[in-house]
C-alpha atoms as a PDB file:
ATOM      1  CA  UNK A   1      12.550 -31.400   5.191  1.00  0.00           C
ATOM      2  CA  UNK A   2      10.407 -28.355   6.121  1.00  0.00           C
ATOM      3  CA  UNK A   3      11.453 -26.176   9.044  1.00  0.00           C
ATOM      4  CA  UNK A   4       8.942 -26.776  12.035  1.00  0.00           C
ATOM      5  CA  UNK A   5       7.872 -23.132  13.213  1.00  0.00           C
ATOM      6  CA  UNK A   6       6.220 -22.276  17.028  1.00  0.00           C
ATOM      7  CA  UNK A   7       2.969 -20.961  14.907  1.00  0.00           C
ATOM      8  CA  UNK A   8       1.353 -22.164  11.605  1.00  0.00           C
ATOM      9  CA  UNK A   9       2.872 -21.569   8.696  1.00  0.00           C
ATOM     10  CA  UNK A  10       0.991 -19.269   5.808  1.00  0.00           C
ATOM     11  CA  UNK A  11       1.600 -19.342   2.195  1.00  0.00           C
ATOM     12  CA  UNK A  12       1.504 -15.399   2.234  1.00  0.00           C
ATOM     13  CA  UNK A  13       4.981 -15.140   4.353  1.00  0.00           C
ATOM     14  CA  UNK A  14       6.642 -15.946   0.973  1.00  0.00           C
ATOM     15  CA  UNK A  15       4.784 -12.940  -1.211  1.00  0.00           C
ATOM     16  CA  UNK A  16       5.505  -9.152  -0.603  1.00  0.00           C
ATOM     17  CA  UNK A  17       4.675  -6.108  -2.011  1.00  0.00           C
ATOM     18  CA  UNK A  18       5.759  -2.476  -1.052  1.00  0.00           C
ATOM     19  CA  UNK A  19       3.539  -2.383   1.664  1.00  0.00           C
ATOM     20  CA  UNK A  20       4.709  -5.411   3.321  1.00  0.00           C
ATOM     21  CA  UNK A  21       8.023  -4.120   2.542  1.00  0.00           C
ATOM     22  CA  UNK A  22       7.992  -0.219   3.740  1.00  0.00           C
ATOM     23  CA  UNK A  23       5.887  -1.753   6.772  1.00  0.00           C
ATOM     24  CA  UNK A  24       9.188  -3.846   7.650  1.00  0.00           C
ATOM     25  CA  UNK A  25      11.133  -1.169   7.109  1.00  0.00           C
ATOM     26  CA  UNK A  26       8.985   1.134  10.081  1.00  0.00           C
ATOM     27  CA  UNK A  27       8.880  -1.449  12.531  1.00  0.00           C
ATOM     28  CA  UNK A  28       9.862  -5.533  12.161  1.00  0.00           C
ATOM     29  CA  UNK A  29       7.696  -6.271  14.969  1.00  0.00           C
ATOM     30  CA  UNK A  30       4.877  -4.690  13.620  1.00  0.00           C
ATOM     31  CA  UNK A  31       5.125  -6.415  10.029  1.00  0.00           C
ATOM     32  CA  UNK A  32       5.602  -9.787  12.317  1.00  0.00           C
ATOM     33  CA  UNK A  33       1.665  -9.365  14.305  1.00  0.00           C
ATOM     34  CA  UNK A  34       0.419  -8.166  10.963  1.00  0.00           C
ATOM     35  CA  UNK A  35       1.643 -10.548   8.297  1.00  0.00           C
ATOM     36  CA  UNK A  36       2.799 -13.886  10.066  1.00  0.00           C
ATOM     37  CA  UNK A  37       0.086 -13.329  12.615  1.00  0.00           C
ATOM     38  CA  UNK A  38      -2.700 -12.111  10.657  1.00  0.00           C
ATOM     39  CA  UNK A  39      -3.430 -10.087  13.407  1.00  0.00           C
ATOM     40  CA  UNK A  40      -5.186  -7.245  11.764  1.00  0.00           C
ATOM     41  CA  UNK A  41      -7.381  -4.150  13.949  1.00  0.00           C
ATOM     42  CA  UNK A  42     -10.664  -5.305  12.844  1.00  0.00           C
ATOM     43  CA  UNK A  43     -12.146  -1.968  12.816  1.00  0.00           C
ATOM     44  CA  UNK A  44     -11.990  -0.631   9.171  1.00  0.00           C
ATOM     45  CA  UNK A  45      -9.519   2.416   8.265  1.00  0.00           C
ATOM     46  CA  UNK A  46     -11.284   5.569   7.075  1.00  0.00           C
ATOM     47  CA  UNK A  47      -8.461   6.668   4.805  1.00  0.00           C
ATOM     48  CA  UNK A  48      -7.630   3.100   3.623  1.00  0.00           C
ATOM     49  CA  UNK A  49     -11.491   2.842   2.735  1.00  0.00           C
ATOM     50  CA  UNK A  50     -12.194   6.130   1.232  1.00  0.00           C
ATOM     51  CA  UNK A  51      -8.375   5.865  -0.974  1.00  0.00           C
ATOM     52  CA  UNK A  52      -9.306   2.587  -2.225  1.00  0.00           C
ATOM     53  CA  UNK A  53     -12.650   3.569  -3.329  1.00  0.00           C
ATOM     54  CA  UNK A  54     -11.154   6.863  -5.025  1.00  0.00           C
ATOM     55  CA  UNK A  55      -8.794   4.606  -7.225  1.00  0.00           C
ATOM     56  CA  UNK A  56     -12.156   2.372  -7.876  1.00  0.00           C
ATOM     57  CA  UNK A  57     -13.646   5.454  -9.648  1.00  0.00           C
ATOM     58  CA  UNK A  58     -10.864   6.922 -11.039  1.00  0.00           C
ATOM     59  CA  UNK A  59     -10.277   4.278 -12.950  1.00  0.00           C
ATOM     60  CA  UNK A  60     -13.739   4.522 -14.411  1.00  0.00           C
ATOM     61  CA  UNK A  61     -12.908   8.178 -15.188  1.00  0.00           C
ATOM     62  CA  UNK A  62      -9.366   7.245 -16.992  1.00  0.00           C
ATOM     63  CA  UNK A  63     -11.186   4.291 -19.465  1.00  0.00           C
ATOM     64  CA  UNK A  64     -13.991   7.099 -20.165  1.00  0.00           C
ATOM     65  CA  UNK A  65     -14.121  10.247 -18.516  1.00  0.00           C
ATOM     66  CA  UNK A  66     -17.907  10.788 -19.371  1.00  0.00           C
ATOM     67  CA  UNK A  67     -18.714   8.234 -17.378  1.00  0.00           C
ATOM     68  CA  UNK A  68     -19.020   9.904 -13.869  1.00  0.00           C
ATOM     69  CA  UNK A  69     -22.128   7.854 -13.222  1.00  0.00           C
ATOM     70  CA  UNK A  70     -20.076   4.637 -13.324  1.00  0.00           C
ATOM     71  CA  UNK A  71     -16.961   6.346 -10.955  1.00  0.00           C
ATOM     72  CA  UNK A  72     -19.792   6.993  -7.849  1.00  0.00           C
ATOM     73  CA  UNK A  73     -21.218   3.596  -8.582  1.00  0.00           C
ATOM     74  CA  UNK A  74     -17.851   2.089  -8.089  1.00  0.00           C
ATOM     75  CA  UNK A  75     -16.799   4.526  -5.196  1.00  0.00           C
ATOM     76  CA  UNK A  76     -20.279   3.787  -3.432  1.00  0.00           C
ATOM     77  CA  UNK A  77     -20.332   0.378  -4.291  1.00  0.00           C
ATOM     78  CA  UNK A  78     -17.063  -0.291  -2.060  1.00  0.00           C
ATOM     79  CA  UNK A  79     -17.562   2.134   0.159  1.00  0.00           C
ATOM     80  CA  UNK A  80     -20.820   1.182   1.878  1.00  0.00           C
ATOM     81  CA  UNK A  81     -19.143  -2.050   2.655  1.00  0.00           C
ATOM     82  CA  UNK A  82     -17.519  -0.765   5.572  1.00  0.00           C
ATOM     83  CA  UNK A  83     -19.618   2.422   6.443  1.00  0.00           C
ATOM     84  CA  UNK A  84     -23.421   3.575   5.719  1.00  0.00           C
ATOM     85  CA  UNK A  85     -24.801   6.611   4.780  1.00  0.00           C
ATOM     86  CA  UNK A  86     -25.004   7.907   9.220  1.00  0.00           C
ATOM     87  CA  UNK A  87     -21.331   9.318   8.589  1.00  0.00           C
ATOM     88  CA  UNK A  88     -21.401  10.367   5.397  1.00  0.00           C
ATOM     89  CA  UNK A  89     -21.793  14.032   6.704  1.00  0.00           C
ATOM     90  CA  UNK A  90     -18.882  13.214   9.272  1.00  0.00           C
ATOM     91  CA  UNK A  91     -17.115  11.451   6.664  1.00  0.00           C
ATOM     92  CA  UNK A  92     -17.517  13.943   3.619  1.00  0.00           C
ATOM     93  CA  UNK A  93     -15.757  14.609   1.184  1.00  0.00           C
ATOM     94  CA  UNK A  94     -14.098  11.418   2.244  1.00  0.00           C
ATOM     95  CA  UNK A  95     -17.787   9.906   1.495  1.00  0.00           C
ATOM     96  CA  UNK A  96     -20.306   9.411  -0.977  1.00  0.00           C
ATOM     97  CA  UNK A  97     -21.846  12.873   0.075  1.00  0.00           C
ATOM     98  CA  UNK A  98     -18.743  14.828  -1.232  1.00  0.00           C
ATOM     99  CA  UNK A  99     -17.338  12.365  -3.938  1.00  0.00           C
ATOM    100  CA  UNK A 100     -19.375  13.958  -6.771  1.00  0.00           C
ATOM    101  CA  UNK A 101     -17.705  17.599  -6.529  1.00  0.00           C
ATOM    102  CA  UNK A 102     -13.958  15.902  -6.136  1.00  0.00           C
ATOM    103  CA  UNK A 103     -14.601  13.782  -9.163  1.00  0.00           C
ATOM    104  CA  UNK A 104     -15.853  16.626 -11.135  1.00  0.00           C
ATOM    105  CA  UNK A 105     -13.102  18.684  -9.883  1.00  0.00           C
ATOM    106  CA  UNK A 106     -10.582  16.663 -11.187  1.00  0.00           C
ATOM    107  CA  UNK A 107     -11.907  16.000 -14.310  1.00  0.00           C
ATOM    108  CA  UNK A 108     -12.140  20.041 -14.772  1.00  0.00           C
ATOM    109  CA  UNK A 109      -8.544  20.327 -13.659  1.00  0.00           C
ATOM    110  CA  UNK A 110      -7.323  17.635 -15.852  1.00  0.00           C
ATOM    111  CA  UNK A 111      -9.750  18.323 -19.045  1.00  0.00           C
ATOM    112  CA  UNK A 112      -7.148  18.822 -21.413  1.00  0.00           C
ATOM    113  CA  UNK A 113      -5.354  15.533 -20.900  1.00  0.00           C
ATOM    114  CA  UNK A 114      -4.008  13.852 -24.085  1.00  0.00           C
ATOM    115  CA  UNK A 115      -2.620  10.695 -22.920  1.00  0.00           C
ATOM    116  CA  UNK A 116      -3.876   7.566 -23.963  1.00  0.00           C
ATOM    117  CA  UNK A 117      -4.512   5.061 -21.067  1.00  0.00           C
ATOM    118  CA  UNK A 118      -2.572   1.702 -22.178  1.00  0.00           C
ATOM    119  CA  UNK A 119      -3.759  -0.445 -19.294  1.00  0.00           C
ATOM    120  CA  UNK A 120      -5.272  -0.124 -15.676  1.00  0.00           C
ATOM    121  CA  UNK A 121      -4.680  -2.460 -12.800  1.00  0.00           C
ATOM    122  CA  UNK A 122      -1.488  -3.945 -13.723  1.00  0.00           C
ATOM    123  CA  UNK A 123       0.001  -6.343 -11.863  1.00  0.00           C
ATOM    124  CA  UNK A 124       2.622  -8.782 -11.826  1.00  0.00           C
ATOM    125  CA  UNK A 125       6.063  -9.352 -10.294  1.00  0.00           C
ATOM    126  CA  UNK A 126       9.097  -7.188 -10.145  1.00  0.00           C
ATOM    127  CA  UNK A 127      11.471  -9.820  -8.143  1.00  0.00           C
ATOM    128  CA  UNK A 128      10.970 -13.581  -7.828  1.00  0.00           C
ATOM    129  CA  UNK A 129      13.568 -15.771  -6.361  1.00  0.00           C
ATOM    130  CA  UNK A 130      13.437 -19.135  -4.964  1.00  0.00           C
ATOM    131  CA  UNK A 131      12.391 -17.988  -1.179  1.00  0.00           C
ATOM    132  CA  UNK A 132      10.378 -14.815  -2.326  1.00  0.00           C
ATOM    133  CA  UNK A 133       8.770 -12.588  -4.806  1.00  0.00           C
ATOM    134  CA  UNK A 134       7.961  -9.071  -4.626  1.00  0.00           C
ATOM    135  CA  UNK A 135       4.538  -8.387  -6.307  1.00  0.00           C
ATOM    136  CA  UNK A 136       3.055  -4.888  -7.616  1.00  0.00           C
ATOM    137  CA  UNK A 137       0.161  -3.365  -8.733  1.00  0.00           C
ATOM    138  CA  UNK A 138       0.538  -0.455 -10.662  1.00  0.00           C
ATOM    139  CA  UNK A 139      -3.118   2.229 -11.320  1.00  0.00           C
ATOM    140  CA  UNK A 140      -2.554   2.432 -14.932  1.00  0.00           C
ATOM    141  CA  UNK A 141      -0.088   2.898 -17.292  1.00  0.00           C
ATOM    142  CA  UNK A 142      -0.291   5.873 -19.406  1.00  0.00           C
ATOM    143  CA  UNK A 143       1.304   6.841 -23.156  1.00  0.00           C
ATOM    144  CA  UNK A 144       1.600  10.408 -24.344  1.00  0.00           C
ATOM    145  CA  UNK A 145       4.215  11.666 -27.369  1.00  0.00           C
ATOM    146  CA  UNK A 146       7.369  11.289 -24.805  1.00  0.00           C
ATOM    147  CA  UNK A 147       6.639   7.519 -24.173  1.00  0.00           C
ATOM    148  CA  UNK A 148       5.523   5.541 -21.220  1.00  0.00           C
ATOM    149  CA  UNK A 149       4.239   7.078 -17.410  1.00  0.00           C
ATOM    150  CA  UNK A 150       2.989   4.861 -14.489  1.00  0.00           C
ATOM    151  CA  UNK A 151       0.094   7.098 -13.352  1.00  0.00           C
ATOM    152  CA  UNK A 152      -0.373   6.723  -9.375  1.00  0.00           C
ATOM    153  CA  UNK A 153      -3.731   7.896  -7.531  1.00  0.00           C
ATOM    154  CA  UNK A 154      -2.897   8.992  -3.924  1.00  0.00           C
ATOM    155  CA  UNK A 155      -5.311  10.491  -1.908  1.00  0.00           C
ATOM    156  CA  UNK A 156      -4.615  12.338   1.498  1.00  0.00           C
ATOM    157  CA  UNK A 157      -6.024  14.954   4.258  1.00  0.00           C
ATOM    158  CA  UNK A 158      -2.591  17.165   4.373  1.00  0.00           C
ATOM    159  CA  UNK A 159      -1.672  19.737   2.758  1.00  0.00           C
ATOM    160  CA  UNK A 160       1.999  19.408   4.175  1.00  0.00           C
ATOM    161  CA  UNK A 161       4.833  19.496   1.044  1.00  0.00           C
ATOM    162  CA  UNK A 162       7.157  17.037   3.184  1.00  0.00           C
ATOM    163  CA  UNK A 163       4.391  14.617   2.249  1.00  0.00           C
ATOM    164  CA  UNK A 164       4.825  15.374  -1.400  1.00  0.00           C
ATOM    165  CA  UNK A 165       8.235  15.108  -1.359  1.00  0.00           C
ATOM    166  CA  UNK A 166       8.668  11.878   0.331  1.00  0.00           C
ATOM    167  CA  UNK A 167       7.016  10.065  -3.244  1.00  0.00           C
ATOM    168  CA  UNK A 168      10.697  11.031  -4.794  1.00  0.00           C
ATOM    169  CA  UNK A 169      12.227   8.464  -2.349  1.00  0.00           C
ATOM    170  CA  UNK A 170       9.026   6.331  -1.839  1.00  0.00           C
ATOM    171  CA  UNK A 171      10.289   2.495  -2.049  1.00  0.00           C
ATOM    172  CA  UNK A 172       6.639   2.220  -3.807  1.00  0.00           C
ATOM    173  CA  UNK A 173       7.057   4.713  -6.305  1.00  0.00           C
ATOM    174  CA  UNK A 174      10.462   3.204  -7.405  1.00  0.00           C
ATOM    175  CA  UNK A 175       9.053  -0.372  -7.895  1.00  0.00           C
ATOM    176  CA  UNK A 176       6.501   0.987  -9.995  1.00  0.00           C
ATOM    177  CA  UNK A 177       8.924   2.763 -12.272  1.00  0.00           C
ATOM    178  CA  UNK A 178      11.441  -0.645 -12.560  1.00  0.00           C
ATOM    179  CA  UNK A 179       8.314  -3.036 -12.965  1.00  0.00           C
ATOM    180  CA  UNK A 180       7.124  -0.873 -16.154  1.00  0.00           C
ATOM    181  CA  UNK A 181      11.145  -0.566 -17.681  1.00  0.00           C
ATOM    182  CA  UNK A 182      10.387  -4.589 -17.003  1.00  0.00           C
ATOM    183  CA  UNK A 183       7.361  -4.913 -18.519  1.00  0.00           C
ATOM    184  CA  UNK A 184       7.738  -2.508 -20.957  1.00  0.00           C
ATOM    185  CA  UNK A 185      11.656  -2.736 -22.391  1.00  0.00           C
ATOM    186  CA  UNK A 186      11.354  -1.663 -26.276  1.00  0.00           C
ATOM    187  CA  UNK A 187       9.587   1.288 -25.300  1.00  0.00           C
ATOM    188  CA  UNK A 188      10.612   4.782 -23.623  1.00  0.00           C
ATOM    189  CA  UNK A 189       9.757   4.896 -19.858  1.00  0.00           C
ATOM    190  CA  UNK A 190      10.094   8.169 -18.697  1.00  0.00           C
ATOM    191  CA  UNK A 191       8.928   8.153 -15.215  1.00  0.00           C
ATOM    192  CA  UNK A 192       5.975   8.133 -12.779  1.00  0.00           C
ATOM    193  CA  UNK A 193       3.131  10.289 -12.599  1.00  0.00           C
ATOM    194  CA  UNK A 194       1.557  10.398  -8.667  1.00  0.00           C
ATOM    195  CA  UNK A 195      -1.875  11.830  -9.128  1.00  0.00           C
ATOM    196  CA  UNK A 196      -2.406  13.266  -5.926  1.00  0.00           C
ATOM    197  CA  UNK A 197      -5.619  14.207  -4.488  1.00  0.00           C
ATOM    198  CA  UNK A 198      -6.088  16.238  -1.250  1.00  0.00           C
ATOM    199  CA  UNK A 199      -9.436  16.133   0.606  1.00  0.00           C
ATOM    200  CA  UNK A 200      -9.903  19.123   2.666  1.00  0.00           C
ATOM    201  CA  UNK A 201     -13.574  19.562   4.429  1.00  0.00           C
ATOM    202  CA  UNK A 202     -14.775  22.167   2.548  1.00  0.00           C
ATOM    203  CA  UNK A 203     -12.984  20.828  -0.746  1.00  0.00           C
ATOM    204  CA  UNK A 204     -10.824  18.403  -2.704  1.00  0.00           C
ATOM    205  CA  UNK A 205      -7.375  19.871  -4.275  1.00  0.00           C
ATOM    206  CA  UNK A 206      -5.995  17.739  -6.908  1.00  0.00           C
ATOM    207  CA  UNK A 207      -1.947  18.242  -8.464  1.00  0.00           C
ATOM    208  CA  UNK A 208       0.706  16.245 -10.302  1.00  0.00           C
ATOM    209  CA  UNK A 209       3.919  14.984  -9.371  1.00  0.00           C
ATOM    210  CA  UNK A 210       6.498  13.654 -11.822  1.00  0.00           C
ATOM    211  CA  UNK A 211       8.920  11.476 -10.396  1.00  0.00           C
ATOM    212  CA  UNK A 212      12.264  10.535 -13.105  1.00  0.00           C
ATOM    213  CA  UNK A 213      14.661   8.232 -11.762  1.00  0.00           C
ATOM    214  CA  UNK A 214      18.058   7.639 -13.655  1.00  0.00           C
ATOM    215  CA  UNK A 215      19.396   3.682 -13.787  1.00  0.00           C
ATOM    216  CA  UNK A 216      21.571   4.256 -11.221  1.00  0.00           C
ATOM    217  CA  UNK A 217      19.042   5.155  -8.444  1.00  0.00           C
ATOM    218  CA  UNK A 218      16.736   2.608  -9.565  1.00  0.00           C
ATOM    219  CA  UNK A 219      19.646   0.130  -9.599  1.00  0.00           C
ATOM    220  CA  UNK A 220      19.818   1.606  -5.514  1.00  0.00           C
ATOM    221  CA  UNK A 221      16.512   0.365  -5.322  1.00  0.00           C
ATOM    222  CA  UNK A 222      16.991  -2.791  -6.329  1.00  0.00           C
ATOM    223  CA  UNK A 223      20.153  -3.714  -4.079  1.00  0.00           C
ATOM    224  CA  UNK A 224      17.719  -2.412  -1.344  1.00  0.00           C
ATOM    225  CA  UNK A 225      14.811  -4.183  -2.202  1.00  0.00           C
ATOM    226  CA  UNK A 226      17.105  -7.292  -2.206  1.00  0.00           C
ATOM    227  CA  UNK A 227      18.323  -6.819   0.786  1.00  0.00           C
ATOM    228  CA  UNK A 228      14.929  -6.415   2.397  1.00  0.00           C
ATOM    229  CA  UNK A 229      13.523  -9.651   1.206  1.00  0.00           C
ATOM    230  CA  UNK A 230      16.891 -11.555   2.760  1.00  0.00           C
ATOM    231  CA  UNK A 231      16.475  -9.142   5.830  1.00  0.00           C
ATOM    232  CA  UNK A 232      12.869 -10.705   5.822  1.00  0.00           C
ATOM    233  CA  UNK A 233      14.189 -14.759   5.298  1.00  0.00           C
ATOM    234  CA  UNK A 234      16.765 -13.969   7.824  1.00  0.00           C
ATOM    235  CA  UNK A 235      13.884 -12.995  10.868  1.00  0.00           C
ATOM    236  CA  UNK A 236      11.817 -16.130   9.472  1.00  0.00           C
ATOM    237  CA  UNK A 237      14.824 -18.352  10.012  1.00  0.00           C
ATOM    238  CA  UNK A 238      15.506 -16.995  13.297  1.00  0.00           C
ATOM    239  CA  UNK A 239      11.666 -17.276  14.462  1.00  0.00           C
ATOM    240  CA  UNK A 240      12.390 -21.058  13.628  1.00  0.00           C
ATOM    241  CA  UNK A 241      14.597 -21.789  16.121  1.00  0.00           C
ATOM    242  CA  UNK A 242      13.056 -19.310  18.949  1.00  0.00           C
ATOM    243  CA  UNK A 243      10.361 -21.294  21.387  1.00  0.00           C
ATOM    244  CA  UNK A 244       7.366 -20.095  22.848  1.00  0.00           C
ATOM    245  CA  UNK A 245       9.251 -21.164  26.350  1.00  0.00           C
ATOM    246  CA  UNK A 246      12.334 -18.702  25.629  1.00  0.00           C
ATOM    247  CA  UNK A 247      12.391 -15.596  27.587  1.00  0.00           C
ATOM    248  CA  UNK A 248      13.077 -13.030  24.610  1.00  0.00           C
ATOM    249  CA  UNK A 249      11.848 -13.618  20.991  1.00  0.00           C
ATOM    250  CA  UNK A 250      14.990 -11.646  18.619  1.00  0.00           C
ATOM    251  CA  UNK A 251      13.380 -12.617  15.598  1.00  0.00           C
ATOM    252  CA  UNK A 252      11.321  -8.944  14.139  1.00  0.00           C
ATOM    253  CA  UNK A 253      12.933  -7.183  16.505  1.00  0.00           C
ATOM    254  CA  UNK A 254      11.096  -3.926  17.870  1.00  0.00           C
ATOM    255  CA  UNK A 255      11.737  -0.226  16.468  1.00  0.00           C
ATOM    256  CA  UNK A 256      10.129   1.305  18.887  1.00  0.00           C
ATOM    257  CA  UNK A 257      10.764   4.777  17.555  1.00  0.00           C
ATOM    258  CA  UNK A 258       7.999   4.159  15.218  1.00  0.00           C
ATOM    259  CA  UNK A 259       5.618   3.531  18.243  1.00  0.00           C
ATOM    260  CA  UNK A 260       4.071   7.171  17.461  1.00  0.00           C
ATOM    261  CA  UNK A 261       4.404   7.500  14.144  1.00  0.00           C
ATOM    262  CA  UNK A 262       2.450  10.467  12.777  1.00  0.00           C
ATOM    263  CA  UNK A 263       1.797  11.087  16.156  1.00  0.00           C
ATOM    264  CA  UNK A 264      -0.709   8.110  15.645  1.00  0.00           C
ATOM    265  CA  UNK A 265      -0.145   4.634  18.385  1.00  0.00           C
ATOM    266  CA  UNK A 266       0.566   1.789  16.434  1.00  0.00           C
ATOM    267  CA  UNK A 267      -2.049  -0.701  17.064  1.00  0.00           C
ATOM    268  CA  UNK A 268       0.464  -3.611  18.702  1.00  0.00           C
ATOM    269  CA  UNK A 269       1.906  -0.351  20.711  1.00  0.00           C
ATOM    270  CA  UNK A 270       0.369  -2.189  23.846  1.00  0.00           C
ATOM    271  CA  UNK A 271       1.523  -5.964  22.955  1.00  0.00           C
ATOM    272  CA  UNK A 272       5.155  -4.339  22.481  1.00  0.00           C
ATOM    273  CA  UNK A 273       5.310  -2.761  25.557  1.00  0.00           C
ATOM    274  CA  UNK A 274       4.345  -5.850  27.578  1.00  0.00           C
ATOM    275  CA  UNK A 275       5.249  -9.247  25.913  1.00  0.00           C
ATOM    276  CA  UNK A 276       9.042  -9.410  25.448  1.00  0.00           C
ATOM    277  CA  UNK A 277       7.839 -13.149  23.801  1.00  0.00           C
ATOM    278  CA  UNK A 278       4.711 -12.666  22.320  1.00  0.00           C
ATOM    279  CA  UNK A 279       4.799 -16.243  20.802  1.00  0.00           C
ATOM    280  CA  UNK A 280       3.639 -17.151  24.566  1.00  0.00           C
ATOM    281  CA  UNK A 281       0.589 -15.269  23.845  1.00  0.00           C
ATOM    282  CA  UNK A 282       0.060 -15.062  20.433  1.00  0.00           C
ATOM    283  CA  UNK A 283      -2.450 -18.668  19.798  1.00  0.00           C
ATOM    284  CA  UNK A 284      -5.534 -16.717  20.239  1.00  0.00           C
ATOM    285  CA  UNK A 285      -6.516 -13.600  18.159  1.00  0.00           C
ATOM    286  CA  UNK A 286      -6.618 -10.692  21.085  1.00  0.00           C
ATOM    287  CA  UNK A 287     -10.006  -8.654  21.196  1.00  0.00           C
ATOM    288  CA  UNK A 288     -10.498  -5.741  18.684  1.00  0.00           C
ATOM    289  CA  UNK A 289      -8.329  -7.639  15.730  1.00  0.00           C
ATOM    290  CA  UNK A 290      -9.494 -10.233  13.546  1.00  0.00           C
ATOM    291  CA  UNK A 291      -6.822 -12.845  11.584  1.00  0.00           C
ATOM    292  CA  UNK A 292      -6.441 -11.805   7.952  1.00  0.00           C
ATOM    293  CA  UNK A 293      -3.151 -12.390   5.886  1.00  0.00           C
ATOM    294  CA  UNK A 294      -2.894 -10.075   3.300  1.00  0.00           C
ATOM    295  CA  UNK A 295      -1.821 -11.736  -0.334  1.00  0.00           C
ATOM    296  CA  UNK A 296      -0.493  -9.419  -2.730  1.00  0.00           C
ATOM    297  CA  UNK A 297      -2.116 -11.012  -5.420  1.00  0.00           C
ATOM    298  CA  UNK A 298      -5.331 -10.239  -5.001  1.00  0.00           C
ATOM    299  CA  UNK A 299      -7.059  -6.879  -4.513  1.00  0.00           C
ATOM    300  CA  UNK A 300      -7.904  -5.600  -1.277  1.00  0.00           C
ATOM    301  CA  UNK A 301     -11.709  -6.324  -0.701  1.00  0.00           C
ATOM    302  CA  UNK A 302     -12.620  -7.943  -4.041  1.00  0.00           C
END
């Protein structure tokens, strides 16, 4: 018999990825409005935009890197579907006005690359159970004479090392590394390879990071990721037996340390701070978010 919940169910509550995952880990509450909700700000994300566009055209630029044409096509292409060509010059070089010199940048950094790109876009699973499944989706997979790298495109606007530093513990970057020792098991993995991109205003900086894990901390990983996805089944169990009528929902509870995270308000800063139950208020979509659930299977935006 299926368990009767006090709002629709959604296929999607049963599929993760890191991002559902390290959003969980900042805040329950938050990961509860954005993926059992839906409730997502309907405004669109300048750096979510612009860094999905940038992997768009890099990976033009890793299958050929003569083809620069075809990296703005796919960089504009995406772009423009969320912002025109008025705030480019606001925008740039997080725009189609600047996204020539980064490319070219980065291709004049990088020129003597010998690696041979193996695939781009991989996806698949790295844990499926009977309640859950966490997905990935890795930017390519790279082979040079010491084996097998998973090649990662960040982009960012800070220059800040702490940033850098926080890929070596980055619940993402570790998935990435165990899905390809999955994926690839007669073959030497040696690591992951974050190609990290920072857009300034007057310029675009571009560096490596090389992340090695030993099985032991990737075995960490894996008790943790575990223990996340129960974590997860745990809240949607409780959220089964709470009713729009109680006083308190317990289910996702709150972290509200994370309220100002990067000294940014969360978006459902406002709903925390006033609905101790928000499953009293929570059968309309509020003003300035639209209802969206996010399916790690498929690309963002395709």
């Amino acid at each position: 018999m299926e368990k009767a919940f006090p709002i629709p169910f959604h296929t999607t509550w049963n599929a993760h990825d890191s991002s559902k995952i390290t959003t969980y880990m900042t805040c329950r509450r938050k990961y509860f409005y954005l993926y059992l909700l839906g409730w997502a700000p309907d405004t669109p994300s300048l750096p979510l935009v612009h860094g999905e566009a940038w992997h768009r055209g890099m990976e033009k630029l890793l299958l050929d890197r003569s083809n620069i044409d075809g990296a703005i096509d796919a960089y504009t292409n995406y772009y423009r579907r969320f912002y025109g060509q008025d705030l480019d010059d606001d925008y740039a070089p997080r725009s189609p006005k600047g996204i020539l010199e980064s490319y070219v940048t980065w291709l004049a950094k990088y020129k003597d690359d010998t690696f041979r790109v193996l695939h781009t876009e991989v996806s698949g699973f790295v844990i499926t159970s009977a309640k859950s499944s966490l997905n990935f989706r890795i930017d390519a997979i790279i082979e040079d004479k010491d084996g097998i790298w998973v090649l990662d495109h960040k982009t960012t606007g800070s220059t800040s090392n702490i940033y850098a530093e926080h890929f070596i513990v980055s619940f993402q970057m570790l998935a990435y590394i165990h899905a390809a020792l999955m994926h690839f098991p007669d073959m030497p993995v040696q690591g992951l390879i974050v190609n990290r991109s920072t857009f300034l205003k007057t310029r675009t900086e571009h560096e490596r990071i090389i992340i090695r894990k030993s099985p032991e901390m990737l075995g960490l990983w894996l008790a943790e990721a575990e223990d996340y996805l129960y974590d997860i089944n745990q809240d949607i169990e409780k959220l089964s037996v709470t009713k729009d009528s109680d006083g308190v929902m317990i289910a996702f509870r709150r972290n509200t340390e994370s309220c100002t995270k990067y000294f940014m308000m969360c978006p459902y800063f406002y709903f925390c701070s006033a609905w101790p139950n928000p499953l009293k208020r929570c059968h309309e979509v509020p003003v300035g978010f639209k209802q969206k659930w996010w399916d790690p299977s498929n690309r963002l935006e395709d």
